[in-house]
N, C-alpha and C. Protein backbone atom coordinates (compact mmCIF):
# COMPACT_ATOMS: atom_id res chain seq x y z
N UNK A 1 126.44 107.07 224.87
CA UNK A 1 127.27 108.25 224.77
C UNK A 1 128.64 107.84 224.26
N UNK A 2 129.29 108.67 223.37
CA UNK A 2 130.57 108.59 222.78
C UNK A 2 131.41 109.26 223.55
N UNK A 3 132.28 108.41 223.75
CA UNK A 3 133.79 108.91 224.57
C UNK A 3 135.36 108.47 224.35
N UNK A 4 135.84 109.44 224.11
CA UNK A 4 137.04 108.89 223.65
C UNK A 4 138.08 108.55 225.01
N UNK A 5 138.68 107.44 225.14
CA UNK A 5 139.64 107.30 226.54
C UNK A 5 141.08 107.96 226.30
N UNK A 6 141.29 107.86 227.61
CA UNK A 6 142.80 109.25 227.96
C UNK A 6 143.53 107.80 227.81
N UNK A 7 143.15 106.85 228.38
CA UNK A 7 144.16 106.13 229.23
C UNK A 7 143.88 104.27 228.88
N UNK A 8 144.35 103.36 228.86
CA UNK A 8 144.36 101.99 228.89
C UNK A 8 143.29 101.97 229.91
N UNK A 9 142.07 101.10 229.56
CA UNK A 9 141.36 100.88 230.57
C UNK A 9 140.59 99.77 230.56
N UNK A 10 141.00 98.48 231.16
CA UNK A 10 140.51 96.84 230.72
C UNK A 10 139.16 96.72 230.31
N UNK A 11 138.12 97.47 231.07
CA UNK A 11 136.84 97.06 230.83
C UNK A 11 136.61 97.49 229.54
N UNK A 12 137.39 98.57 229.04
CA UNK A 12 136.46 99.42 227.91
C UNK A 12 137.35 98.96 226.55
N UNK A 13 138.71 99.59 226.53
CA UNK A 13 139.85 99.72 225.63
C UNK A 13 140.97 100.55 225.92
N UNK A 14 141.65 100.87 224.87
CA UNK A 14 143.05 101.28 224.81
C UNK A 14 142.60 102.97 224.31
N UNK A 15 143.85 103.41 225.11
CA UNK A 15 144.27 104.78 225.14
C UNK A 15 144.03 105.09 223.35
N UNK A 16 143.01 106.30 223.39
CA UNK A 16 142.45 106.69 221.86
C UNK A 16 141.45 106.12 221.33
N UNK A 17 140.92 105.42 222.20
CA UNK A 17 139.81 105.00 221.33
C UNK A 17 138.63 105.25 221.40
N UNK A 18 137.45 105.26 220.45
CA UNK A 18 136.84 105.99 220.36
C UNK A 18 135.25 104.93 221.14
N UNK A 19 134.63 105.13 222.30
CA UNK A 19 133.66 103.48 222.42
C UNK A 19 132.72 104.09 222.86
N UNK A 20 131.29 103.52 222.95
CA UNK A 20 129.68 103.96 223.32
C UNK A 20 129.86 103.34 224.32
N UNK A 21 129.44 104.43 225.41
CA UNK A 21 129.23 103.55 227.18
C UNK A 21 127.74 104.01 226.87
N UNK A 22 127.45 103.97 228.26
CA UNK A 22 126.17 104.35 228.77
C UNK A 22 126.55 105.65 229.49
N UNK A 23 125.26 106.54 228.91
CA UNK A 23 125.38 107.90 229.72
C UNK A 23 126.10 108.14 231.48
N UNK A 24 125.62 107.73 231.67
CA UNK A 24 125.64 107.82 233.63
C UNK A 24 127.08 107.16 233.92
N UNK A 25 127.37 105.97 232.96
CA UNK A 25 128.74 105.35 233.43
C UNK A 25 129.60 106.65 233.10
N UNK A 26 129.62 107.04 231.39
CA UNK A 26 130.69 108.20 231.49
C UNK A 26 130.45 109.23 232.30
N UNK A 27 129.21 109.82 232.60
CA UNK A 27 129.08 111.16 233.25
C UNK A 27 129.61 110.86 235.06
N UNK A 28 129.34 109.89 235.75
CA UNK A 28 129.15 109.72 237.18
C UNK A 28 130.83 108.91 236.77
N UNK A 29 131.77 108.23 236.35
CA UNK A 29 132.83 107.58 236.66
C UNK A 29 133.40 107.92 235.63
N UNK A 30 133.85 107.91 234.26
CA UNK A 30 135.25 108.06 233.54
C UNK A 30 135.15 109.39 233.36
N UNK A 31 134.40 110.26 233.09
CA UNK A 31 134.70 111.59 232.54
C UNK A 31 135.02 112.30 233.99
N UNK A 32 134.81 112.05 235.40
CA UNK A 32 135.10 112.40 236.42
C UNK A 32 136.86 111.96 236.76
N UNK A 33 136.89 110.63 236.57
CA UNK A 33 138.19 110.52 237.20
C UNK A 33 139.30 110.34 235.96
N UNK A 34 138.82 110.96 234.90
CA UNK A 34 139.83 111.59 233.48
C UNK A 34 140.31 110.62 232.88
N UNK A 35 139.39 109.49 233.23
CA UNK A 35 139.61 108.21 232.61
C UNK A 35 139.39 108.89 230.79
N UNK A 36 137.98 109.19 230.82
CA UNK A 36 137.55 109.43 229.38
C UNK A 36 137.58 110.73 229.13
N UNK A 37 137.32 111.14 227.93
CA UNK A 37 136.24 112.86 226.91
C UNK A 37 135.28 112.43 226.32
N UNK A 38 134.26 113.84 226.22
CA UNK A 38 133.20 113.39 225.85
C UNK A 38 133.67 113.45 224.25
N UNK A 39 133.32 112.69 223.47
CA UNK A 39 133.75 113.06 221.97
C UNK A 39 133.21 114.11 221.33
N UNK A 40 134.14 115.08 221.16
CA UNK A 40 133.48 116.43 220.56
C UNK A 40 135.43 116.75 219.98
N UNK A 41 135.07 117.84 218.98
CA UNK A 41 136.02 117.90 217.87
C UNK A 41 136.96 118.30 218.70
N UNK A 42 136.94 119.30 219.98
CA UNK A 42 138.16 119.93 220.63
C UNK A 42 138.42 118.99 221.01
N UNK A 43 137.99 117.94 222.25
CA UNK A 43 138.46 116.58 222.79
C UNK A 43 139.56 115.74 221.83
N UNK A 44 138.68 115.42 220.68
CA UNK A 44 139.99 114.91 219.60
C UNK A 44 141.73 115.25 219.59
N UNK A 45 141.30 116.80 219.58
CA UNK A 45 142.62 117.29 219.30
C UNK A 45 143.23 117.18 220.88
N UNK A 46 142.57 117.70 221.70
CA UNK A 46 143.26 117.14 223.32
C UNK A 46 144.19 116.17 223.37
N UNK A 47 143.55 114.57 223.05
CA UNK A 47 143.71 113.48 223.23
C UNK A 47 145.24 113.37 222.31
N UNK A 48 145.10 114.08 221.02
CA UNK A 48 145.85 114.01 219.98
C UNK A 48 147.49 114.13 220.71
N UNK A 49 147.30 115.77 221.45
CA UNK A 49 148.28 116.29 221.92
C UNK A 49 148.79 115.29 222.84
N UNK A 50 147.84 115.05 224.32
CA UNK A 50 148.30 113.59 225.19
C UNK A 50 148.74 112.67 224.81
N UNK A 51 148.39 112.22 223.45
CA UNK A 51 149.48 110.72 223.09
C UNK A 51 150.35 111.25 222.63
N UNK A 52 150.96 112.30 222.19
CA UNK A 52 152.22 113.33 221.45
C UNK A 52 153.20 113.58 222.83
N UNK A 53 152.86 113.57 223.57
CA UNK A 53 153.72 114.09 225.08
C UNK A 53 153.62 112.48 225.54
N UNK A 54 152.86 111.52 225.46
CA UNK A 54 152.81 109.93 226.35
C UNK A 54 153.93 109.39 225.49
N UNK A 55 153.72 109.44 224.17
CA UNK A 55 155.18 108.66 223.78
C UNK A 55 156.15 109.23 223.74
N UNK A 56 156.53 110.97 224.14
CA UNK A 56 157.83 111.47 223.94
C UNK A 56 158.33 111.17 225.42
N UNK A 57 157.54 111.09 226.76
CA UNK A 57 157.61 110.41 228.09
C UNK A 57 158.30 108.93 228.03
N UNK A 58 157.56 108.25 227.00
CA UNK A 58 158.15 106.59 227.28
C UNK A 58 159.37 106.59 226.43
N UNK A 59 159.76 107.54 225.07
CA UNK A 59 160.43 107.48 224.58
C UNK A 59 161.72 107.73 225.78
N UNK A 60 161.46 108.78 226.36
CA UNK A 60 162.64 109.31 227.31
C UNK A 60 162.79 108.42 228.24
N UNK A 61 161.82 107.48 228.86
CA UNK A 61 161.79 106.69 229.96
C UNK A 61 162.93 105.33 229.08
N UNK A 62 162.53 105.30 228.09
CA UNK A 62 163.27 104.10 227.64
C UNK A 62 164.31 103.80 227.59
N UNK A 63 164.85 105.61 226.63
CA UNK A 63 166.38 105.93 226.64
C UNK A 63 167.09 105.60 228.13
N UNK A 64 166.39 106.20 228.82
CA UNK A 64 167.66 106.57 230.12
C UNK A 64 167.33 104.86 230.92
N UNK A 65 166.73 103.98 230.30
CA UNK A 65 166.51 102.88 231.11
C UNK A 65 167.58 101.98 230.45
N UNK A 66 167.77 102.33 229.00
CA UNK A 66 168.75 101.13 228.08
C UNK A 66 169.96 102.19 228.91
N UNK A 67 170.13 103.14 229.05
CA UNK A 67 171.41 103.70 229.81
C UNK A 67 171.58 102.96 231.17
N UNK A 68 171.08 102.75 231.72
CA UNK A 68 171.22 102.00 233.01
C UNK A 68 171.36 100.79 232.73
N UNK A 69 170.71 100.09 231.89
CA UNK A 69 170.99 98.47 231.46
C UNK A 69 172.43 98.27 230.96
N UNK A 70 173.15 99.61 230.36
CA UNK A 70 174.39 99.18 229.78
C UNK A 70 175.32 99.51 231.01
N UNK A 71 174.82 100.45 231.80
CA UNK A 71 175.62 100.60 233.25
C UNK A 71 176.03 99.18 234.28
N UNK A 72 174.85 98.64 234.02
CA UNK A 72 174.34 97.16 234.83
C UNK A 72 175.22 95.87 234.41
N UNK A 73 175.28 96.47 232.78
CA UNK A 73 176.47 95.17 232.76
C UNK A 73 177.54 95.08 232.66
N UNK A 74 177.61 96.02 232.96
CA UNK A 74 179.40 96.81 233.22
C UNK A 74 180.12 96.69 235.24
N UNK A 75 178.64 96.54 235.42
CA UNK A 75 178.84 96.04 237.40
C UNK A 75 179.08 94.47 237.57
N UNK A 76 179.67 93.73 238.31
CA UNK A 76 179.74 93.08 238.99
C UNK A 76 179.71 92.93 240.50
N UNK A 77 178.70 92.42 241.53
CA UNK A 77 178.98 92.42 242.95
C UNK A 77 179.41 91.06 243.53
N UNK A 78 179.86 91.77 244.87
CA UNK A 78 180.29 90.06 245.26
C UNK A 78 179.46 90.05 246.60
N UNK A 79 178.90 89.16 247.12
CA UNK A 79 178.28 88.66 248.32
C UNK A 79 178.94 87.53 249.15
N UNK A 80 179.80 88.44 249.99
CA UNK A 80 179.75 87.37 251.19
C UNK A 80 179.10 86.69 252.02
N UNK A 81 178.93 85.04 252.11
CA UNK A 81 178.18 84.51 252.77
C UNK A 81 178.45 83.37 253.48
N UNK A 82 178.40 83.00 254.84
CA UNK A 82 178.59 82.38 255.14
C UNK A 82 178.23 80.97 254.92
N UNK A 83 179.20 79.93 255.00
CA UNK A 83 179.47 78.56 254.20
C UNK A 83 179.20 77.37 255.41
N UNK A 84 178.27 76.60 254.59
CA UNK A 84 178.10 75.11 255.54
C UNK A 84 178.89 74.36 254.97
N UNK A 85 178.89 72.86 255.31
CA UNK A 85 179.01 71.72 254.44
C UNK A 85 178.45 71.71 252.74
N UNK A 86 179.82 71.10 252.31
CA UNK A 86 179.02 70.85 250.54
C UNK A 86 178.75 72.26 249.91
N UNK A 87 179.46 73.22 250.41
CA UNK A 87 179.42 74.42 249.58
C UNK A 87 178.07 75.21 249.70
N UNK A 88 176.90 75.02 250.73
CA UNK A 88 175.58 75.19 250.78
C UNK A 88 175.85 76.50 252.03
N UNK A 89 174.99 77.47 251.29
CA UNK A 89 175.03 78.41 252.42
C UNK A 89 173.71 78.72 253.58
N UNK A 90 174.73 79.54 254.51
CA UNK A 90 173.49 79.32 255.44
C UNK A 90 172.30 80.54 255.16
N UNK A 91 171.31 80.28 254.54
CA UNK A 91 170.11 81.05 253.76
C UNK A 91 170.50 81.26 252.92
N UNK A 92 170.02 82.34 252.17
CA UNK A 92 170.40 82.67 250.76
C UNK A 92 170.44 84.05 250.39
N UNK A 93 170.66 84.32 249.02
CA UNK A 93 170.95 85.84 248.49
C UNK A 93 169.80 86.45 248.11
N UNK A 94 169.06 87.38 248.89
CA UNK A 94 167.95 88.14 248.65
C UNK A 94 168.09 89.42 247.26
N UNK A 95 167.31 89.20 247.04
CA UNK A 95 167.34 90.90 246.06
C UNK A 95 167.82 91.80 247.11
N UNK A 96 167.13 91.98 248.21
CA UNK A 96 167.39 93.25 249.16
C UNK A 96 169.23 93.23 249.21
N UNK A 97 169.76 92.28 249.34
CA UNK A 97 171.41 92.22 249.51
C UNK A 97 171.98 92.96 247.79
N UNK A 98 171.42 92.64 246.88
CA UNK A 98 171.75 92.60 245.76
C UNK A 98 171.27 94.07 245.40
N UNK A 99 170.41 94.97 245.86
CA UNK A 99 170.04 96.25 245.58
C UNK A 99 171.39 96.84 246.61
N UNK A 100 171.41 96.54 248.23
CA UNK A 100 172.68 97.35 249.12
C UNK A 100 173.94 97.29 248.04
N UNK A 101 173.84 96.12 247.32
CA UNK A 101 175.48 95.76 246.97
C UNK A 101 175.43 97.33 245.63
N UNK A 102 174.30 97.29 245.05
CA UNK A 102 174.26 98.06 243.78
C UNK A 102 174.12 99.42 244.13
N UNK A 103 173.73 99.45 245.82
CA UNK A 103 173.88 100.89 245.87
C UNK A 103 175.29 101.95 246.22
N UNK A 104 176.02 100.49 247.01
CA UNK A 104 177.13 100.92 247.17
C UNK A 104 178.02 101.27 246.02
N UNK A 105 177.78 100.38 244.79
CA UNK A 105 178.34 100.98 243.42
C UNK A 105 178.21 102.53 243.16
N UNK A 106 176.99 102.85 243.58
CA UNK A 106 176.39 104.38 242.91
C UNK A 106 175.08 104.02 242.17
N UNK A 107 174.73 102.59 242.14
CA UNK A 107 173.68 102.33 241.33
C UNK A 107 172.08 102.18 242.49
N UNK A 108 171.33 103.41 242.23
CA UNK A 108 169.92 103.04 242.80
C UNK A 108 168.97 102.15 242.39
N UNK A 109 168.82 100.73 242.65
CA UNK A 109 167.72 99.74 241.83
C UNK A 109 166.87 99.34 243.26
N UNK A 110 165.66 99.24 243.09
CA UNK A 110 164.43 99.16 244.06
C UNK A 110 164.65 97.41 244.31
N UNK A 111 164.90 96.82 244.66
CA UNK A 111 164.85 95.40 245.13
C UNK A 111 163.73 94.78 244.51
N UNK A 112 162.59 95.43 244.18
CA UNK A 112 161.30 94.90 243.46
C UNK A 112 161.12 94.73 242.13
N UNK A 113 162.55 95.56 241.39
CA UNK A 113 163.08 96.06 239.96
C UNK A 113 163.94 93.68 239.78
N UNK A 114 164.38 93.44 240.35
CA UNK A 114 165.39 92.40 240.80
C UNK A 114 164.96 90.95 240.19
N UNK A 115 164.99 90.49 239.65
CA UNK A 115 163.86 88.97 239.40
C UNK A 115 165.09 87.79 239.83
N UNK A 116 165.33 87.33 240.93
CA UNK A 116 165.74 86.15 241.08
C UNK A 116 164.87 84.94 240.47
N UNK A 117 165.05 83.97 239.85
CA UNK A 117 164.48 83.19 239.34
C UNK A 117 164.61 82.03 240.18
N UNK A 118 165.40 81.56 240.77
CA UNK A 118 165.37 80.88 242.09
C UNK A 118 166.07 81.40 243.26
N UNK A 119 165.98 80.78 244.04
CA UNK A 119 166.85 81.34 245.58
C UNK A 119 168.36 81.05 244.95
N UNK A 120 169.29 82.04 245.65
CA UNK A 120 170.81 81.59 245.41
C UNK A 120 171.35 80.76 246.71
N UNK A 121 171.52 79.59 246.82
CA UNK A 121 172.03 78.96 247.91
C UNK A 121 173.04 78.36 247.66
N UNK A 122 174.17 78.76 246.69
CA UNK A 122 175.32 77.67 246.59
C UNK A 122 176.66 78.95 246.17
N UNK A 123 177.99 78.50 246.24
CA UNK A 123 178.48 79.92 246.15
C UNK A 123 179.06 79.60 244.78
N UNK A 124 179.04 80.75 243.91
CA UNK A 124 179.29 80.85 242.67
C UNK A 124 179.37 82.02 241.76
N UNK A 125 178.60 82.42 240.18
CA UNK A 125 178.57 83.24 239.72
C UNK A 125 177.28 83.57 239.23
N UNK A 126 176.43 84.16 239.06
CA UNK A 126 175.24 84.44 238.81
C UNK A 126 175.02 85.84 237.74
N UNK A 127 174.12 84.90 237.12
CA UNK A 127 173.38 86.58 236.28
C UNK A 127 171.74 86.67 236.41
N UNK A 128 172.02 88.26 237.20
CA UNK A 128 170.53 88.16 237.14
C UNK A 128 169.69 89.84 237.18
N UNK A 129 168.77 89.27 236.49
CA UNK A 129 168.10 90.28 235.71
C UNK A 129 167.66 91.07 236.40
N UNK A 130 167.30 92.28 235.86
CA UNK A 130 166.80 93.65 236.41
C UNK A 130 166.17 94.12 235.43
N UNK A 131 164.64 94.27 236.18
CA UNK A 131 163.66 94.20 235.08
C UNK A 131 163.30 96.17 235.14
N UNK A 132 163.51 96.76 234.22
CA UNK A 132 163.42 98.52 233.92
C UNK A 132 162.54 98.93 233.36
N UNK A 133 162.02 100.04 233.82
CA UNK A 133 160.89 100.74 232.67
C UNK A 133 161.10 100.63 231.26
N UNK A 134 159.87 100.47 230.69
CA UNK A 134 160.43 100.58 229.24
C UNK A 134 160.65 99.21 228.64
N UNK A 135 159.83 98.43 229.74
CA UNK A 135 160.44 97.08 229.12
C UNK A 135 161.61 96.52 228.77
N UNK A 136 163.04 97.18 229.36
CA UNK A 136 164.14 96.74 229.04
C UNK A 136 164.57 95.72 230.58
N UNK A 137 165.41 95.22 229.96
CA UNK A 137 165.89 93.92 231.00
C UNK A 137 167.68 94.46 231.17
N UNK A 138 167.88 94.54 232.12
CA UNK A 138 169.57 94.52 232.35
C UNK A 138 169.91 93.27 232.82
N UNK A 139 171.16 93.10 232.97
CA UNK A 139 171.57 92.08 233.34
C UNK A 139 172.92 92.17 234.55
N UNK A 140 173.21 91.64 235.78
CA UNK A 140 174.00 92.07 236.72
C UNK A 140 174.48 90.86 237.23
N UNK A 141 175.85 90.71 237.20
CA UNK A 141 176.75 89.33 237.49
C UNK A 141 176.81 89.35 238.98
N UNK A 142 176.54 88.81 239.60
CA UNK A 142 176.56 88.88 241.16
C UNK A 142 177.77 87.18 241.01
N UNK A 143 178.23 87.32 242.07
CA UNK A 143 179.47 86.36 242.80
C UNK A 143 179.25 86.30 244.14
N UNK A 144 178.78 85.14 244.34
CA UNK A 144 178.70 84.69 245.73
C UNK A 144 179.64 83.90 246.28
N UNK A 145 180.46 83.94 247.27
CA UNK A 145 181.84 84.10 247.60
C UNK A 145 181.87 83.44 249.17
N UNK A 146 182.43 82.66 249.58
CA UNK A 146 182.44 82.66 251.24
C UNK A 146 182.88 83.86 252.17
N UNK A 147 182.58 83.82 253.00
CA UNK A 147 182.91 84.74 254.02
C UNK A 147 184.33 84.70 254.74
């Protein structure tokens, strides 16, 4: 059976394309959970319209994400932390500290958005990324500071 997919789907292919399953797979699993269409001329044009609204979605998702990335590098936070010997602090700077610090700006970022690339344990200046829909990357100067 011919079916065209709505959506990215590993086993089969990519959103639009046109692939032969087996009857029962499309009828009992993709054409149920809107994974797929059955290929017929209205379906075409369906699908047509859905990728016409999916990229004017990512288009918009993108815009307002490079807007926040240029917001991001316009912030700087500072983290107070308490100081051992040799400038080494006691634990380190979590994303979770680094999302409170960004919310207190006015800026909402999910702590899971955050990519520390190593732990911060020494006090200094840091840049670190904030990974956004849309595949854009911001960038946010954090300063870790004694207490």
């Amino acid at each position: 059976m011919k079916v065209i997919l709505r959506q990215d789907f590993e086993q089969i292919g990519k959103i639009g394309e046109l692939v032969d399953v087996k009857e029962g797979y499309a009828r009992n699993y993709l054409i149920p959970r809107k994974i797929a269409y059955q290929a017929t001329p209205s379906s075409v044009r369906q699908l047509e319209e859905e990728k016409k609204q999916h990229t004017k979605r990512v288009d918009k998702e993108k815009k307002s994400s490079e807007t926040l990335a240029a917001e991001l590098e316009k912030v700087s936070i500072t983290i107070q932390m308490k100081v051992g010997e040799d400038e080494k602090l006691f634990g380190s700077v979590t994303s979770q500290m680094i999302a409170d610090q960004l919310k207190e700006k006015g800026l909402t970022i999910d702590k899971r958005l955050i990519e520390l690339e190593d732990s911060i344990k020494a006090l200094g200046i840091y840049t670190v990324d904030v990974k956004l829909p849309g595949s854009v990357i911001g960038k946010v100067k954090v300063w870790v500071v004694r207490e």
